[in-house]
N, C-alpha and C. Protein backbone atom coordinates (compact mmCIF):
# COMPACT_ATOMS: atom_id res chain seq x y z
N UNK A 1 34.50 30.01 26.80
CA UNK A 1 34.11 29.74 25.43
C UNK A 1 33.96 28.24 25.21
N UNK A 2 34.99 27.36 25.89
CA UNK A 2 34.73 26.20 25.68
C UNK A 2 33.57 25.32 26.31
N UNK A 3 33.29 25.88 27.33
CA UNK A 3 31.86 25.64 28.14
C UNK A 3 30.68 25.70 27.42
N UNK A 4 31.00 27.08 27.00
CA UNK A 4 29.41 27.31 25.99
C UNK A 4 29.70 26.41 24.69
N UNK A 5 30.22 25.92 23.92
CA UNK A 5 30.48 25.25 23.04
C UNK A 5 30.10 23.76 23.55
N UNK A 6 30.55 23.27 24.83
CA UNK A 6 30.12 22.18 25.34
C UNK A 6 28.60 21.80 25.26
N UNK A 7 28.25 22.99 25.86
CA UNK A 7 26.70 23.51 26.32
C UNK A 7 25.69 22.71 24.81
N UNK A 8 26.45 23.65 23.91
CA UNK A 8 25.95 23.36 22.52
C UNK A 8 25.77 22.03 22.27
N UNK A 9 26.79 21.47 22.36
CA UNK A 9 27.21 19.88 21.24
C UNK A 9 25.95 18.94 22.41
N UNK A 10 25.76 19.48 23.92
CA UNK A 10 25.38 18.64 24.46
C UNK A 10 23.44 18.96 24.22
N UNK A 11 23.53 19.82 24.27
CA UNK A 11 21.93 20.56 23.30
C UNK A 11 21.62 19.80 22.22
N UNK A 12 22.67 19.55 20.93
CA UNK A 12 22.20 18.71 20.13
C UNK A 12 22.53 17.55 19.47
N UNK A 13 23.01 16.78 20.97
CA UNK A 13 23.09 15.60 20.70
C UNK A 13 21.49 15.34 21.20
N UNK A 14 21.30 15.82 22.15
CA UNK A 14 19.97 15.54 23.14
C UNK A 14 18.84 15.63 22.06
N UNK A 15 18.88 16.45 21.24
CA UNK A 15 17.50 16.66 20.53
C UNK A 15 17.99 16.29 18.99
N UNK A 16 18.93 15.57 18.82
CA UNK A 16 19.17 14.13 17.44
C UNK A 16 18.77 12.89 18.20
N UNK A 17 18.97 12.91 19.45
CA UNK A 17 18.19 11.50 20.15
C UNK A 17 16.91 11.59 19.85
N UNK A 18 16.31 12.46 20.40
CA UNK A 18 15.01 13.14 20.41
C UNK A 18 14.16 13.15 19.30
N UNK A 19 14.84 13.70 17.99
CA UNK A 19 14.55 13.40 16.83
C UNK A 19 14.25 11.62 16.08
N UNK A 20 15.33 10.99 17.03
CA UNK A 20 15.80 9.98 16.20
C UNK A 20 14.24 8.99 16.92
N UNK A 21 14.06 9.23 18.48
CA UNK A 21 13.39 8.45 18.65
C UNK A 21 11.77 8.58 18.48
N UNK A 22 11.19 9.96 17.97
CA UNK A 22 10.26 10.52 17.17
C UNK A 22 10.30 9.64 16.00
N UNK A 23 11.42 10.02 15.29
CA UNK A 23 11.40 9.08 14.46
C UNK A 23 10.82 7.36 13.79
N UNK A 24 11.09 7.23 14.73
CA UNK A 24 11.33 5.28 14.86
C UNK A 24 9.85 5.54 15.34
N UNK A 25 9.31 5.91 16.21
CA UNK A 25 8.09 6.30 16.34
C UNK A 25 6.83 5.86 15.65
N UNK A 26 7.03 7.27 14.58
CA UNK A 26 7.12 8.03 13.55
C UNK A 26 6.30 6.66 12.48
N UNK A 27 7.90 5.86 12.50
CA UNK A 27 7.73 4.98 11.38
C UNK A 27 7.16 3.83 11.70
N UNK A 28 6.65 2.94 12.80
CA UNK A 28 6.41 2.26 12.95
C UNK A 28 4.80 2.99 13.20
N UNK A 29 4.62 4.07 13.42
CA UNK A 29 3.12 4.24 13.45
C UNK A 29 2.86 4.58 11.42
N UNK A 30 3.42 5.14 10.81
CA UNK A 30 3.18 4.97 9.60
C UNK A 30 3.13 3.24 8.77
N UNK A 31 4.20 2.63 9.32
CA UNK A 31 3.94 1.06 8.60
C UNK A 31 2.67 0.22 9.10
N UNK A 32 2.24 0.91 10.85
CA UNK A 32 0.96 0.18 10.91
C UNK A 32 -0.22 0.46 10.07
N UNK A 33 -0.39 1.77 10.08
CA UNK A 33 -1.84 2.43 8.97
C UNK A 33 -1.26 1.65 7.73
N UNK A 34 -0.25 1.47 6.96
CA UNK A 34 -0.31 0.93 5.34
C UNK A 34 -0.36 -0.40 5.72
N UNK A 35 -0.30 -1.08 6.87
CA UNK A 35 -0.64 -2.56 6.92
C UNK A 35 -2.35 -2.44 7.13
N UNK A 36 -2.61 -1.80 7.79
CA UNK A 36 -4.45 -1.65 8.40
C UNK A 36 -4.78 -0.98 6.59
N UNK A 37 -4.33 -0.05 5.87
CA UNK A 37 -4.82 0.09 4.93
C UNK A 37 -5.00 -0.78 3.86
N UNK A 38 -3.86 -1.40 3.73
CA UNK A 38 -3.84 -2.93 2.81
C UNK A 38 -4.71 -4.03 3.23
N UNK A 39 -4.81 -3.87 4.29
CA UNK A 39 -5.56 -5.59 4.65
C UNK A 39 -6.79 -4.40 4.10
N UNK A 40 -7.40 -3.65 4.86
CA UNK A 40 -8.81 -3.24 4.37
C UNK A 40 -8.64 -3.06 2.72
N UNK A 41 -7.75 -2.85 1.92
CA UNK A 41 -7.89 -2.42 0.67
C UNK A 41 -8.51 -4.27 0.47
N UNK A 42 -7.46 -5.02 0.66
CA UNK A 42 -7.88 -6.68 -0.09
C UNK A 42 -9.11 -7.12 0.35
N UNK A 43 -9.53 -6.57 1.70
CA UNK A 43 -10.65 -7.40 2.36
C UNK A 43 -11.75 -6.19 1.25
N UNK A 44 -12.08 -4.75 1.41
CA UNK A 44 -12.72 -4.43 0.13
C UNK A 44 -13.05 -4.96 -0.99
N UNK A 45 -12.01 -5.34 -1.42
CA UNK A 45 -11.68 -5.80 -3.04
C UNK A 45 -12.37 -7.17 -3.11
N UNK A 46 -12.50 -7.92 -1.83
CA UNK A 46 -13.14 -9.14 -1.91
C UNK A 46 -14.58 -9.14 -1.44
N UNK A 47 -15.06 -8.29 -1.07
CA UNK A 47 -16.23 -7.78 -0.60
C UNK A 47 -16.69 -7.79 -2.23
N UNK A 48 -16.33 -6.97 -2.76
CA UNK A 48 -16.83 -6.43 -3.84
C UNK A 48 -17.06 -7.53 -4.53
N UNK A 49 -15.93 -8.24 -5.24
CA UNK A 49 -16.13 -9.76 -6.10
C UNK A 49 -17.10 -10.35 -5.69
N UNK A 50 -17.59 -10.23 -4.49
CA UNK A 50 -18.50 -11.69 -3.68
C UNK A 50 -19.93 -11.05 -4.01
N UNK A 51 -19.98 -9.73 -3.97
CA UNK A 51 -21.31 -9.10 -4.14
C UNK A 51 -21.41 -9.28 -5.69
N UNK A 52 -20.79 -8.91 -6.47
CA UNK A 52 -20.86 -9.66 -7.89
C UNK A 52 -20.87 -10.77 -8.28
N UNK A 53 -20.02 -11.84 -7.69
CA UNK A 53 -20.54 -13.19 -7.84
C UNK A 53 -22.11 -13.55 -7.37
N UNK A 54 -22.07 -12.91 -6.14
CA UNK A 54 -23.92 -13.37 -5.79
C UNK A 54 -24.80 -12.95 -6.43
N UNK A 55 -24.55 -11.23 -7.37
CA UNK A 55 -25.77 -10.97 -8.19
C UNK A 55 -25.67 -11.35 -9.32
N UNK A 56 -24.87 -12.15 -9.82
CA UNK A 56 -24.61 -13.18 -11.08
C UNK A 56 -25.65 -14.28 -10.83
N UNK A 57 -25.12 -14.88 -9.50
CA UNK A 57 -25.43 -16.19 -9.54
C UNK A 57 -27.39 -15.84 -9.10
N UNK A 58 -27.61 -14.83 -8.22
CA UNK A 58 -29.12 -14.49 -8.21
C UNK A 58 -30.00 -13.86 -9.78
N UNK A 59 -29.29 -13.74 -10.42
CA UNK A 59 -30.17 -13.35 -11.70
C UNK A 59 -30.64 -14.72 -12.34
N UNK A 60 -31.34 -14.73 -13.16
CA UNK A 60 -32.00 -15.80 -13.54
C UNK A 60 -30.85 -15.93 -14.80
N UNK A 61 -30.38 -14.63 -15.31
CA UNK A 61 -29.46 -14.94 -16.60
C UNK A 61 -28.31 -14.80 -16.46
N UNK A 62 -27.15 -14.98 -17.27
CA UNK A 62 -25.79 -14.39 -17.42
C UNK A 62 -25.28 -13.05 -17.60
N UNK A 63 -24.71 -12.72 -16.58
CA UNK A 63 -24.96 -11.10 -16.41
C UNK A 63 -23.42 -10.91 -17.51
N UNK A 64 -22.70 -11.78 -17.10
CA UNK A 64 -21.04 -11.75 -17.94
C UNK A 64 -21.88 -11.79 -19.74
N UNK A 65 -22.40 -13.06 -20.12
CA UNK A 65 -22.87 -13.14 -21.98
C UNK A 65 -24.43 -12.19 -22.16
N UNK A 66 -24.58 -11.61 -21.24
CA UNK A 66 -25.65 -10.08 -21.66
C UNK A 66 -24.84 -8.95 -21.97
N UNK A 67 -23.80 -9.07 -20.99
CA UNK A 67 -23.23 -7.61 -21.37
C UNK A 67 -21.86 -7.58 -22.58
N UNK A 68 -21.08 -8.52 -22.42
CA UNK A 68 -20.58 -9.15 -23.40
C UNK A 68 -20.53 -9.20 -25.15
N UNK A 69 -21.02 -10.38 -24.76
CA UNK A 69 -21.65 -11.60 -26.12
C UNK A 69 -22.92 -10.50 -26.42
N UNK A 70 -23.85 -10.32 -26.10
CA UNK A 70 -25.43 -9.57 -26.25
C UNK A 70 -25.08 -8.13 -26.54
N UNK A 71 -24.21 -7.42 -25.92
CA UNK A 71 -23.83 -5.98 -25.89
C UNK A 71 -24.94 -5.21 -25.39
N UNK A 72 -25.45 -5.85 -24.23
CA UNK A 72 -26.86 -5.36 -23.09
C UNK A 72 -26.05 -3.74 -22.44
N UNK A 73 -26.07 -2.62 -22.82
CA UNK A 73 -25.91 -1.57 -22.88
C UNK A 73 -26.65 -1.41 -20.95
N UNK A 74 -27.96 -1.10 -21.48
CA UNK A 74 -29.06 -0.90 -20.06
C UNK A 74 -28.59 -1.86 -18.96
N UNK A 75 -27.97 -3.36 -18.70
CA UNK A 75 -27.60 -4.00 -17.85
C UNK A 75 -26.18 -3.58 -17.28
N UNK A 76 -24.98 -2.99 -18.45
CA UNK A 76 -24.09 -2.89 -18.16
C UNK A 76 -23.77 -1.35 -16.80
N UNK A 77 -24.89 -0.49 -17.55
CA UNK A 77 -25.44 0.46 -16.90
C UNK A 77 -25.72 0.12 -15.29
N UNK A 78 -26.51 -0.99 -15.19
CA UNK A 78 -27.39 -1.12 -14.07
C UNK A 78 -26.42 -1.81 -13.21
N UNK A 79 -25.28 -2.65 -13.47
CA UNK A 79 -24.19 -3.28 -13.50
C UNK A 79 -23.28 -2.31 -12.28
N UNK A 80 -22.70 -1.63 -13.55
CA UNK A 80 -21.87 -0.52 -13.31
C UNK A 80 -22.13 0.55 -11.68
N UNK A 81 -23.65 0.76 -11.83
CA UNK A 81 -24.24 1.39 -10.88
C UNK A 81 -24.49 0.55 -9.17
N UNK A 82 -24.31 -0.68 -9.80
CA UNK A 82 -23.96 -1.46 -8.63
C UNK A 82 -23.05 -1.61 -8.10
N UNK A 83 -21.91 -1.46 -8.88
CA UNK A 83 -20.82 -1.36 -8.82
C UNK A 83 -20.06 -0.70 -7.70
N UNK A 84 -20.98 0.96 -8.18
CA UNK A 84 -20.16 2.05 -7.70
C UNK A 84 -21.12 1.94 -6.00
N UNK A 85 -22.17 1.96 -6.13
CA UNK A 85 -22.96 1.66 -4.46
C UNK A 85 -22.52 0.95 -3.89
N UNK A 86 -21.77 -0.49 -3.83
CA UNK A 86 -21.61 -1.28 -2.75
C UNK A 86 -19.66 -0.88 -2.80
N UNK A 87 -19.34 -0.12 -3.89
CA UNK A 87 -17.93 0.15 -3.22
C UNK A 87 -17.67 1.81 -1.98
N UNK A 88 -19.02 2.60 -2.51
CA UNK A 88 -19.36 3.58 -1.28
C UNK A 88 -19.82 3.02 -0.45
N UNK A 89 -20.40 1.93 -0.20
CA UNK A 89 -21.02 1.18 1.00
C UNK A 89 -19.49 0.65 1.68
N UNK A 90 -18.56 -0.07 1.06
CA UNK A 90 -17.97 -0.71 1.29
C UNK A 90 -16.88 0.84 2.51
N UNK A 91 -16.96 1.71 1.67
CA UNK A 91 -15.36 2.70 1.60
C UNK A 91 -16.45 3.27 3.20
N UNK A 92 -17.42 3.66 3.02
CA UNK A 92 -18.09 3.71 3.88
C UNK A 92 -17.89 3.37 5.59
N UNK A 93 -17.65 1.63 5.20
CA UNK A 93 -17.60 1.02 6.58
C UNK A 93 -16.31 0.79 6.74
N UNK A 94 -15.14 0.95 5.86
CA UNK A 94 -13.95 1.16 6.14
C UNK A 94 -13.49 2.35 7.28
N UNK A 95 -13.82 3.19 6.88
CA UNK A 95 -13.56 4.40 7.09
C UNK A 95 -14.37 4.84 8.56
N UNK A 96 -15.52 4.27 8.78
CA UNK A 96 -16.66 4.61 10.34
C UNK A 96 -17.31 4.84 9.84
């Protein structure tokens, strides 16, 4: 009886190691993806600003006191729609 009881404790110590080093694993492959996800989230996020700063600075007018100050409805629209394309472009090349 005490054998098989041995048998046991030595069964699961082996597979709490086992567990433990899955584990650690585990977690260091999860903290790499939220580091690879963060840098791509900021490098996105700056993608985006830069494509808006350039179609600011390429319009002949103020895209900020049209939509604003003017309450340019149709620009904010056209704006907006730019918006959402270069962040599917963006999520796009994140992703493959």
């Amino acid at each position: 009886m005490l054998t098989v009881f041995n048998g046991m404790m030595d069964s699961m110590m082996l597979l709490g190691q086992d567990v433990v080093a899955v584990g650690n694993g585990s977690m260091a492959v999860l903290l790499l993806h939220l580091l690879a996800a963060a840098v791509f989230a900021v490098l996105g996020i700056v993608v985006l600003f830069l494509t808006i700063f350039l179609m600011d600075k390429v319009t002949r007018f103020s895209i900020v006191k049209e939509v604003i100050e003017e309450h340019n409805q149709a620009l904010a629209t056209i704006v907006a729609a730019v918006v959402v394309g270069i962040s599917l472009i963006i999520a796009s090349a994140i992703l493959g």
